[in-house]
C-alpha atoms as a PDB file:
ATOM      1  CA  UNK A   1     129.967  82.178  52.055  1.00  0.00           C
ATOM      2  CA  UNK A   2     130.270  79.795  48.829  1.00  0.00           C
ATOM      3  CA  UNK A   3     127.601  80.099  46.077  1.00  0.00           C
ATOM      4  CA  UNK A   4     125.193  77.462  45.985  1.00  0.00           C
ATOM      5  CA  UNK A   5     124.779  76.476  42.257  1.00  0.00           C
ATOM      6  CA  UNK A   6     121.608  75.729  40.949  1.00  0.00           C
ATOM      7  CA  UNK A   7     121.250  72.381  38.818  1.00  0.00           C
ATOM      8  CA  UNK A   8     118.169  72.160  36.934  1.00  0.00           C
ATOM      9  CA  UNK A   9     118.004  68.621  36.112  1.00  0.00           C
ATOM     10  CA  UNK A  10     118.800  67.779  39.665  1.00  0.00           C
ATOM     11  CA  UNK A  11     116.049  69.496  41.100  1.00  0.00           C
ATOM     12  CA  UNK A  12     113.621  67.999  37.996  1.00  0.00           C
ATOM     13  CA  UNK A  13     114.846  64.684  38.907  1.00  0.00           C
ATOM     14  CA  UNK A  14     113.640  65.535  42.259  1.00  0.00           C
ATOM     15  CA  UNK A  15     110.507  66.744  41.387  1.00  0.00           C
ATOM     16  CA  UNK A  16     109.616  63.931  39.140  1.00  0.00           C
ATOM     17  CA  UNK A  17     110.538  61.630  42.048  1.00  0.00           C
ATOM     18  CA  UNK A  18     108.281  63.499  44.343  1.00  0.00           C
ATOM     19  CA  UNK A  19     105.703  63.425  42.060  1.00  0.00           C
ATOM     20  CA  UNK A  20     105.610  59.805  41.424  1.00  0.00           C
ATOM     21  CA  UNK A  21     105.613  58.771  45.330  1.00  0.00           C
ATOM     22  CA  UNK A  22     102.356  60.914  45.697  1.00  0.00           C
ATOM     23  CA  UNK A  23     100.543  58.659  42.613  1.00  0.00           C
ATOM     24  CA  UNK A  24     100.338  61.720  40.393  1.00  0.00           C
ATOM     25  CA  UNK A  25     100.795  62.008  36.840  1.00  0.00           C
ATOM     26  CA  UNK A  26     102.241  64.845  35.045  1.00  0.00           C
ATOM     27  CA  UNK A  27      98.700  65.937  33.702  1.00  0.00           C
ATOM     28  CA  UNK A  28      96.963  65.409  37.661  1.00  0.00           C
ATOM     29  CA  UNK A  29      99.871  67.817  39.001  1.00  0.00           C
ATOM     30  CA  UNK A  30      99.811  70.410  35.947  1.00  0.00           C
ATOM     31  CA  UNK A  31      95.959  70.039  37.082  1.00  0.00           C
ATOM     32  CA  UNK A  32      96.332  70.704  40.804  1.00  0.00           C
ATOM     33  CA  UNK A  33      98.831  73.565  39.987  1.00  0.00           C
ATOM     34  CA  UNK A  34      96.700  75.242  37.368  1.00  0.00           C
ATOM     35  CA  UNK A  35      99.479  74.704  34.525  1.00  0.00           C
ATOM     36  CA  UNK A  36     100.136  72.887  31.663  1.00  0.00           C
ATOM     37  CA  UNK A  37     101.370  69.354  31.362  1.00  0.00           C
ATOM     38  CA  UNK A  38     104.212  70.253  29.064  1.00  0.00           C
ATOM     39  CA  UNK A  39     105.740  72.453  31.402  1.00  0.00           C
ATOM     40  CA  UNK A  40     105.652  70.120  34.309  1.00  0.00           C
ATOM     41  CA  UNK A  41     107.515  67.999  31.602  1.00  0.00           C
ATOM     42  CA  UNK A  42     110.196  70.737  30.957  1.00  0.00           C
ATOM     43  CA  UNK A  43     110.392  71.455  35.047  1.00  0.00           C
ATOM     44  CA  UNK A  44     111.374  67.499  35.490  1.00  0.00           C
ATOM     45  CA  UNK A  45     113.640  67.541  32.446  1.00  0.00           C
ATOM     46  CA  UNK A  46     115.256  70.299  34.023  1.00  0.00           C
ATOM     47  CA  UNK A  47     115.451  72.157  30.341  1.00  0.00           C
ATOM     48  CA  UNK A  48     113.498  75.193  32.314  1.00  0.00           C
ATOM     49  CA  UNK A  49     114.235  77.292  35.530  1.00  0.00           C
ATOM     50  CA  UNK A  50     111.288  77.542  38.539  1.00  0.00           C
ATOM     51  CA  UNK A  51     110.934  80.523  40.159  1.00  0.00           C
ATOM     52  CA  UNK A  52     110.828  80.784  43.483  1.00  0.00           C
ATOM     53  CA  UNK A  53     107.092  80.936  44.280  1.00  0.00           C
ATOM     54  CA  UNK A  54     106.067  78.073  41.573  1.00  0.00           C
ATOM     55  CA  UNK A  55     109.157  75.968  43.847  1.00  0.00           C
ATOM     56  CA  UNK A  56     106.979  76.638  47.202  1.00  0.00           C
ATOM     57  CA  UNK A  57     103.788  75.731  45.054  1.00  0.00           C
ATOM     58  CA  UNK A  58     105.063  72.362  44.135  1.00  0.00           C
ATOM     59  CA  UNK A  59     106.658  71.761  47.744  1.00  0.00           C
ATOM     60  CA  UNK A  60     103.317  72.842  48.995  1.00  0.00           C
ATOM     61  CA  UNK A  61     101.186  70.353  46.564  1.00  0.00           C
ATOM     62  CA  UNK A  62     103.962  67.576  46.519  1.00  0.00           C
ATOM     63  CA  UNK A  63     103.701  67.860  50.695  1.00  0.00           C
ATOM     64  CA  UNK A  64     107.377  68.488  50.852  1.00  0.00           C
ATOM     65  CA  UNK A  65     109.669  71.570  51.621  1.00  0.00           C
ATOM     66  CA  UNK A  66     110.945  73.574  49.369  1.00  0.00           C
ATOM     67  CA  UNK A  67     114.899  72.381  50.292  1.00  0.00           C
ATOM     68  CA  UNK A  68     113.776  68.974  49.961  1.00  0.00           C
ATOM     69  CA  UNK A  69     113.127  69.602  46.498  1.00  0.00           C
ATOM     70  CA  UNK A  70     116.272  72.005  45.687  1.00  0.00           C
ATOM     71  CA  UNK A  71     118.356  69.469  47.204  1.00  0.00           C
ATOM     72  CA  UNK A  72     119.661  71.568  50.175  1.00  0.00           C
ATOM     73  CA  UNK A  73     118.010  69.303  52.764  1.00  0.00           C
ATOM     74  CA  UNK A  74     118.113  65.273  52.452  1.00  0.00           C
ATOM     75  CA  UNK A  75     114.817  63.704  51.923  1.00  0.00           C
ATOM     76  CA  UNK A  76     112.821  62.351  54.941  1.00  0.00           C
ATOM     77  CA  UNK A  77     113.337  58.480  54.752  1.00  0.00           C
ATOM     78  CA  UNK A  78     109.822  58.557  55.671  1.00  0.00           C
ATOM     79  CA  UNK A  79     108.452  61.197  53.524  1.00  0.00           C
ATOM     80  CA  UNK A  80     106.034  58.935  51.415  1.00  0.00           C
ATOM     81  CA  UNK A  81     105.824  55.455  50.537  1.00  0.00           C
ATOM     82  CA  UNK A  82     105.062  54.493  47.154  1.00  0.00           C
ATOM     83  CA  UNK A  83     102.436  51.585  47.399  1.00  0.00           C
ATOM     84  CA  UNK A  84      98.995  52.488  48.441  1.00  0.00           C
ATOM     85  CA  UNK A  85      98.628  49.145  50.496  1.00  0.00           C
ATOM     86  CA  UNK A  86     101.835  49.764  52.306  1.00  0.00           C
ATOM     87  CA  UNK A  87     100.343  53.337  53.503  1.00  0.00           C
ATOM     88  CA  UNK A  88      97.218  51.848  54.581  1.00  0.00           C
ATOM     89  CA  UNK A  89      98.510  49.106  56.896  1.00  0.00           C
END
């Protein structure tokens, strides 16, 4: 079986993308997760590692799986829409 390697920024990139489909700013999701903006900041910039419970927190919050957000699954084409109005009708 081939290691999987683990990119950083990737899965930042991901999170940050997640994050802004669901409306949320770095300080409302530091908020919800009971952490500090900065290190939301750091996740997304990939320039720290999550463990693996803080990656099911986030999934969990972000309303997303966990592989979504590692990049071992492809994100549901439906998985949130950005606009507000677009949700609504």
């Amino acid at each position: 079986m081939p290691a999987v390697l683990v990119d950083e920024k990737a899965i930042g990139r991901r999170l940050r993308e997640f994050r802004e489909r669901r409306n949320l700013t770095q300080v409302k999701l530091a908020e919800r997760l009971g952490l500090d903006q900065t290190l939301i900041s750091a996740y997304e910039r990939g320039a720290i590692r999550m463990h693996a419970a803080l990656v099911a927190t986030f999934a969990k919050v972000l309303n997303a799986s966990a592989d979504e957000l590692l990049g071992l699954e492809k994100v549901k084409q439906n998985a949130v829409t950005k606009s507000r109005g677009l949700r609504a009708r």
